[in-house]
Protein backbone atom coordinates (compact mmCIF):
# COMPACT_ATOMS: atom_id res chain seq x y z
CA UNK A 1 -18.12 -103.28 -30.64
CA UNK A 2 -19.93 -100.11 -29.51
CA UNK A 3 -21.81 -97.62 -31.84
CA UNK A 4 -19.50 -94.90 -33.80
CA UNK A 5 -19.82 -91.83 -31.67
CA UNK A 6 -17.91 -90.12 -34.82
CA UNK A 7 -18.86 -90.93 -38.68
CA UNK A 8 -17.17 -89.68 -41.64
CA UNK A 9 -19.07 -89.82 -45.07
CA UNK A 10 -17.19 -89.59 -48.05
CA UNK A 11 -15.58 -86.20 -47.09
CA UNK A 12 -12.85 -84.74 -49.94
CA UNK A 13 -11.21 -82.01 -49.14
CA UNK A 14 -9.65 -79.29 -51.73
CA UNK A 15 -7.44 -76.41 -51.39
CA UNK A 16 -8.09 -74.93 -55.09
CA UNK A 17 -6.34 -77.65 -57.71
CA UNK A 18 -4.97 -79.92 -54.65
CA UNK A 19 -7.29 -82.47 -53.24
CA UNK A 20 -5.53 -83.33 -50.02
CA UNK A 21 -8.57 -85.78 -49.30
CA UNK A 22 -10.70 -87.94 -52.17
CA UNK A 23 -13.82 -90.07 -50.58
CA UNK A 24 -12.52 -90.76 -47.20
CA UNK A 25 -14.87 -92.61 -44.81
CA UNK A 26 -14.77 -94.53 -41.71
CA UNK A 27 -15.85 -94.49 -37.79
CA UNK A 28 -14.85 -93.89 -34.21
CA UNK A 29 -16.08 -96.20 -32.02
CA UNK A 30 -17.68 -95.09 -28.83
CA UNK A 31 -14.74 -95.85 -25.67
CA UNK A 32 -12.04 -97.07 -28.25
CA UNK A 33 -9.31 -95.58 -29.20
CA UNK A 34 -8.39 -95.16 -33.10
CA UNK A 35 -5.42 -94.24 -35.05
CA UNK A 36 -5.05 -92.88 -38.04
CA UNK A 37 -1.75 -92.78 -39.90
CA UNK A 38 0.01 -92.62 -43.01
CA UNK A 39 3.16 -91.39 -44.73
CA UNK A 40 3.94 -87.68 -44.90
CA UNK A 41 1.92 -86.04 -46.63
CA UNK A 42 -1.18 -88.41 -46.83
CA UNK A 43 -3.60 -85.69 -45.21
CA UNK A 44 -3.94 -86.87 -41.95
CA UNK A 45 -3.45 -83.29 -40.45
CA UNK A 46 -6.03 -81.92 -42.63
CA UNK A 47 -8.44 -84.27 -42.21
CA UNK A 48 -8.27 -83.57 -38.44
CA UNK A 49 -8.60 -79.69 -38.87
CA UNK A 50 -11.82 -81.20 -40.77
CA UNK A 51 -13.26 -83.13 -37.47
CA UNK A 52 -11.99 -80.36 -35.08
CA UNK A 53 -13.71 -77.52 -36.85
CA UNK A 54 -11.03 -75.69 -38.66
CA UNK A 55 -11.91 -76.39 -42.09
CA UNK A 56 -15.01 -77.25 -43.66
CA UNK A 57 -15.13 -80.11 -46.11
CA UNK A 58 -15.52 -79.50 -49.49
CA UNK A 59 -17.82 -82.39 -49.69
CA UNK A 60 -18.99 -85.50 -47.48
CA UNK A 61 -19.93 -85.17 -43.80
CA UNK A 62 -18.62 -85.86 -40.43
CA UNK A 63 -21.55 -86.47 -38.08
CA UNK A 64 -21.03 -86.41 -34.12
CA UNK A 65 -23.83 -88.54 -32.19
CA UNK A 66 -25.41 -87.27 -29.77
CA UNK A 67 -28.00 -87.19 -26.86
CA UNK A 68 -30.24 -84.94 -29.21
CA UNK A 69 -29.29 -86.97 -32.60
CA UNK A 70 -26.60 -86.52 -34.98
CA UNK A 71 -24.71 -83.05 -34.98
CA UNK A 72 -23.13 -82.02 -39.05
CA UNK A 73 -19.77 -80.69 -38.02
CA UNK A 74 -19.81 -79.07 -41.24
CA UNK A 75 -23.32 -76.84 -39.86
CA UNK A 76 -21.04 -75.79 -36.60
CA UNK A 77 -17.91 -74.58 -39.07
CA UNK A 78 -20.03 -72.18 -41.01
CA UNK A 79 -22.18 -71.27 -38.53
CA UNK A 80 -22.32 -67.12 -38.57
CA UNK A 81 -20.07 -65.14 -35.92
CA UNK A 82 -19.39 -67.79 -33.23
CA UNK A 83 -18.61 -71.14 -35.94
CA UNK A 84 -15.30 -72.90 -36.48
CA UNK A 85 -13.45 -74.67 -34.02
CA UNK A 86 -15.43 -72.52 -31.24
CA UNK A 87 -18.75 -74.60 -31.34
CA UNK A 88 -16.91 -77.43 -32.26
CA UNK A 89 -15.47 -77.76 -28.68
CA UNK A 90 -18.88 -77.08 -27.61
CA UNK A 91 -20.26 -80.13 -29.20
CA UNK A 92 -18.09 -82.64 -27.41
CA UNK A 93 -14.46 -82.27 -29.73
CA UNK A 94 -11.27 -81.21 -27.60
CA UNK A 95 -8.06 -81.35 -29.36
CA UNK A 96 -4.48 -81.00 -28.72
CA UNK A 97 -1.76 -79.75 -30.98
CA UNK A 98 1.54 -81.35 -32.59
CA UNK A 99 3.36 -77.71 -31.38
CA UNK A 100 2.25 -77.56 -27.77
CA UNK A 101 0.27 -74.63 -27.63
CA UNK A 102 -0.32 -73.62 -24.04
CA UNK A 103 -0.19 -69.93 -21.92
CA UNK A 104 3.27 -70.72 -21.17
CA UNK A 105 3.29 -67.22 -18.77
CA UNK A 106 0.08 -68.57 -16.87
CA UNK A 107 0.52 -71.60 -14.17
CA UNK A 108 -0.23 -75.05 -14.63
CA UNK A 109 -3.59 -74.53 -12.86
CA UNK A 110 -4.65 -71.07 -14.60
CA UNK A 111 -4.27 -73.11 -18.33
CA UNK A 112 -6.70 -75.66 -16.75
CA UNK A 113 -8.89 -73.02 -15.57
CA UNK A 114 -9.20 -71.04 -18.79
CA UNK A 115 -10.06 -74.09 -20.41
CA UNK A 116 -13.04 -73.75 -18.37
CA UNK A 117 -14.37 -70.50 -19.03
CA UNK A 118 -17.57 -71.40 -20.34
CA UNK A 119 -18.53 -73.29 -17.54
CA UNK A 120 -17.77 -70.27 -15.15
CA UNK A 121 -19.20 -67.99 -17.47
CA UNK A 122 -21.95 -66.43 -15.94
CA UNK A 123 -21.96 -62.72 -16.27
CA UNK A 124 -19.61 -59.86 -15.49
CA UNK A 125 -22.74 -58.63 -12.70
CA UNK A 126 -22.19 -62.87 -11.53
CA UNK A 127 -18.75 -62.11 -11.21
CA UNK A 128 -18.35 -58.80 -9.56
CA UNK A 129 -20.88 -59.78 -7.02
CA UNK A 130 -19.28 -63.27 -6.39
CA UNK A 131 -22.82 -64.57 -6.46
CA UNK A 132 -23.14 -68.02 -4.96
CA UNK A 133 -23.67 -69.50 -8.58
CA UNK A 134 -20.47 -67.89 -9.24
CA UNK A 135 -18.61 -68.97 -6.57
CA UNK A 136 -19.84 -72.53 -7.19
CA UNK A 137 -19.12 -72.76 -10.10
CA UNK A 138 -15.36 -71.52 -9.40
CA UNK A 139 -15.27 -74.09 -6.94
CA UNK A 140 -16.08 -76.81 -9.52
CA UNK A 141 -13.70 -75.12 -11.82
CA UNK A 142 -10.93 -75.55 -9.36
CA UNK A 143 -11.93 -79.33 -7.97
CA UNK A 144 -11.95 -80.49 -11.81
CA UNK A 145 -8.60 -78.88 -12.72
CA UNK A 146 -6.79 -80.45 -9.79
CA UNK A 147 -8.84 -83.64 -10.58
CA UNK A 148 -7.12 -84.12 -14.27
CA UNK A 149 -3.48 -82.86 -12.69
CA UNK A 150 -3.39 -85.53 -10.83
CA UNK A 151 -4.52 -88.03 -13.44
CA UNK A 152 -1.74 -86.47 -15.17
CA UNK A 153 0.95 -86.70 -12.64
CA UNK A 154 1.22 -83.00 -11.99
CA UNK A 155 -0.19 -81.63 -8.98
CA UNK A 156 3.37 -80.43 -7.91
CA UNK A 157 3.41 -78.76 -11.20
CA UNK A 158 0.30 -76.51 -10.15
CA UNK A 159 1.99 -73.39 -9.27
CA UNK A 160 4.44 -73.42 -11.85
CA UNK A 161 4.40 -71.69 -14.93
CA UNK A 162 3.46 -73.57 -18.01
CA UNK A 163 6.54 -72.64 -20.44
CA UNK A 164 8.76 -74.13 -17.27
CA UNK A 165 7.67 -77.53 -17.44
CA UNK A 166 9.88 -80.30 -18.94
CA UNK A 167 8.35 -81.25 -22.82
CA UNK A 168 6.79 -84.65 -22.07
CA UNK A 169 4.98 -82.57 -18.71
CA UNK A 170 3.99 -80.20 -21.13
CA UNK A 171 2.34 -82.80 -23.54
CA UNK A 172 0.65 -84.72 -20.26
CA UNK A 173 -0.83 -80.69 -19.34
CA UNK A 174 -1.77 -80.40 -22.37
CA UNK A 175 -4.51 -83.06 -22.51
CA UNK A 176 -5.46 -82.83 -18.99
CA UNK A 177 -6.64 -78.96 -20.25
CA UNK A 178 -8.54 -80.73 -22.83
CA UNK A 179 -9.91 -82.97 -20.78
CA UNK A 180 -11.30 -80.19 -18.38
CA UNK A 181 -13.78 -79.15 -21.28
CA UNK A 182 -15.83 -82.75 -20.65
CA UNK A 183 -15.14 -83.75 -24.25
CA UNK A 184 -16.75 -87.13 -25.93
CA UNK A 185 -14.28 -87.14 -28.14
CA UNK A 186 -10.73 -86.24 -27.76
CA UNK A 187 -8.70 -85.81 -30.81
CA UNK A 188 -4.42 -85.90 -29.85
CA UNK A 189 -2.43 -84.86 -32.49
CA UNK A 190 1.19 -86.66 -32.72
CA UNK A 191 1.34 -86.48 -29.15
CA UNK A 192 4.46 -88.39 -28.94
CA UNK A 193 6.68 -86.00 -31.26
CA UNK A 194 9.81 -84.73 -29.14
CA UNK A 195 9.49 -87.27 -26.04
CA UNK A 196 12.43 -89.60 -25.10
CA UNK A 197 11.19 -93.73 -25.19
CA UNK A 198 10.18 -93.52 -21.28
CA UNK A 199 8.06 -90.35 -22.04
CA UNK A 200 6.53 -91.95 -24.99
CA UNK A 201 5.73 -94.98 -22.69
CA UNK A 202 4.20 -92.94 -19.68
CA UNK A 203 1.86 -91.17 -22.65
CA UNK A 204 0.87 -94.20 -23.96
CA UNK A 205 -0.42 -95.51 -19.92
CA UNK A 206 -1.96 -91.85 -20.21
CA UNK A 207 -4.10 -92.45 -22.96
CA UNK A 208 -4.93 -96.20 -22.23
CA UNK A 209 -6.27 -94.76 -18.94
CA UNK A 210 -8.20 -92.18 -20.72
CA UNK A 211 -10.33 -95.49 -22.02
CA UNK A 212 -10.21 -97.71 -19.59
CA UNK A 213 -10.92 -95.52 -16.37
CA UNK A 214 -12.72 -92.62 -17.66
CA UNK A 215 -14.68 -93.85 -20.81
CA UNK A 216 -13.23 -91.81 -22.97
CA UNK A 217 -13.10 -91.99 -26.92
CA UNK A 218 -9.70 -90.81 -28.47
CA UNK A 219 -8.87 -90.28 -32.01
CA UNK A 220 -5.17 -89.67 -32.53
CA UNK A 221 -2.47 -89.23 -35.48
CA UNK A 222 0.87 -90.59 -34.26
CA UNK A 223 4.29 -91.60 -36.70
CA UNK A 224 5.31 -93.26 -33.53
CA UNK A 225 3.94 -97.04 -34.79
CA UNK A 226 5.08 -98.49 -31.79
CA UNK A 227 2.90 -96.90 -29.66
CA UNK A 228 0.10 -96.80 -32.27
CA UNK A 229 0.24 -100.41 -32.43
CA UNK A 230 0.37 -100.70 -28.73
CA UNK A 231 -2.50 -98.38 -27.81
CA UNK A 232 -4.82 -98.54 -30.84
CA UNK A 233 -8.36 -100.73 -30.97
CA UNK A 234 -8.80 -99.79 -34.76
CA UNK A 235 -6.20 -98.26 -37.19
CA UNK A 236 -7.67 -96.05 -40.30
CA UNK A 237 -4.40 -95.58 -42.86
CA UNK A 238 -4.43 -93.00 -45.18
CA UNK A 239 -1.69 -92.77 -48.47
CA UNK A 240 -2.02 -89.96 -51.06
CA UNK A 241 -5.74 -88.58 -49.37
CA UNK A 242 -7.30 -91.81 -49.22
CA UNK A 243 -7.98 -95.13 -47.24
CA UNK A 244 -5.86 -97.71 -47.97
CA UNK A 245 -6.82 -100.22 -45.01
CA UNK A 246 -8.82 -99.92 -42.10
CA UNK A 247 -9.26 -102.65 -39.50
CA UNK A 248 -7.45 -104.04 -35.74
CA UNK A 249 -3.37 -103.18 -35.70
CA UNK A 250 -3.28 -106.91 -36.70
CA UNK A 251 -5.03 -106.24 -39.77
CA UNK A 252 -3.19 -102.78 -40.42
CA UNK A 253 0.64 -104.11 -40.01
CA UNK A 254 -0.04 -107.28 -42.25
CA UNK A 255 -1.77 -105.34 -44.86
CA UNK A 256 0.32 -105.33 -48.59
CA UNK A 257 -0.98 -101.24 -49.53
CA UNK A 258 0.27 -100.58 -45.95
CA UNK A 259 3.73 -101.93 -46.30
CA UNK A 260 3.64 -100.61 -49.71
CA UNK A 261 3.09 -96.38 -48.65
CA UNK A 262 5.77 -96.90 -45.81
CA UNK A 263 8.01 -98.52 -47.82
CA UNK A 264 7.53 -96.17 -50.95
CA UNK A 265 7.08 -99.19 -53.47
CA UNK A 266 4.14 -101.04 -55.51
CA UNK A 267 2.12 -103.82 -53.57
CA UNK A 268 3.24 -106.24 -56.50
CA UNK A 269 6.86 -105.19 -54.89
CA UNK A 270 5.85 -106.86 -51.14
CA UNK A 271 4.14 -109.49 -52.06
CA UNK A 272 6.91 -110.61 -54.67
């Protein structure tokens, strides 16, 4: 096993009276790709919005490793004028969305190329001289947005509007934008809702290939347990706010409390 490239410590969320996470910990490993599930309702989605920068915990920490040492993801979210999600993204995090949010009035290539703004960010004097820096940089800009269309299947698509794309496109566009931003971490939330069984099997080739070709560390909440069984290294399951198993899909599916959310019953009930 690698080292964790993401750690969460004992992080408990609260919305006023509702704790919607108690005490949750566990680890990303570094080129893996880990699940976490759990019934409706068990706080997956808010836990995310805690690693991706749109809440801060209420307590705990979520620490992102880095080149320069561990980075508080909590310190980026409150972080005055430019915190939140913002300088999240900057320290390695891109994330996708259950509802597909792209420019759906922009092409295929212009979403890619927004996603990139920072990296041809370099001055409005840069830009209205075209400086060579500039222009280099737009260059790179370009050559790294066609790059991840066609790891994506959609270099046909470039020209096309966004919102004209078929759904299961639309998901596959939808990472390669996130991939454009570099990211060590990549954080896909249920990708597979809406797509058709073939769709759901081209994703999960997608996001194998994400690993195995490009090193890349994904964290993802899917329902789908087929393909979370099929793609995952390591399965974290959360019932009610809090971990109720956390180990290899092997581990996860045999697992009493597991069988026990899904099912909606007592672990005395399964194991009867």
């Amino acid at each position: 096993m690698s080292a964790p490239i993401l750690e969460v410590q004992n992080v408990t969320m609260r919305f006023g009276g509702i704790v919607a996470n108690r005490n949750v910990s566990f680890s990303v490993e570094e080129g893996a790709i880990t699940a976490l599930i759990g019934p409706n309702g068990a706080g997956k989605t808010t836990m995310f919005n805690c690693i991706t920068g749109f809440y801060r915990a209420s307590e705990g920490r979520i620490l992102l490793k880095g080149d320069g040492g561990d980075e508080d993801i909590g310190d980026l979210v409150t972080r005055p004028i430019s915190g939140g999600s913002h300088l999240v993204t900057r320290a390695g995090i891109a994330r996708t969305f259950q509802n597909i949010r792209l420019f759906k009035e922009m092409s295929v290539v212009e979403n890619l190329l927004v996603a990139q703004h920072r990296a041809t960010r370099n001055g409005i004097l840069s830009g209205v001289l075209r400086t060579s820096a500039f222009r280099r940089a737009e260059r790179e800009a370009i050559d790294r947005a066609y790059y991840w269309l066609a790891q994506m299947g959609l270099v046909e698509d470039a020209n096309r509007l966004a919102g004209e794309l078929p759904y299961g496109r639309q998901r596959r566009l939808e990472i390669a934008r996130a991939m454009c931003t570099s990211p060590r971490l990549i954080c896909l939330d249920e990708p597979a809702a809406g797509l058709n069984p073939s769709e759901t099997r081209e994703l999960a080739q997608v996001i194998q290939r994400l690993c195995s070709d490009h090193d890349q560390t994904v964290l993802v909440i899917e329902h789908d347990m087929g393909l979370v069984m099929r793609i995952s290294d390591h399965i974290v399951v959360l019932d009610h706010g809090e971990v109720i198993s956390d180990g290899t899909p092997e581990h996860v599916a045999n697992d009493a409390a597991v069988v026990a959310a899904y099912l909606g019953v007592s672990e005395e009930e399964v194991q009867a």
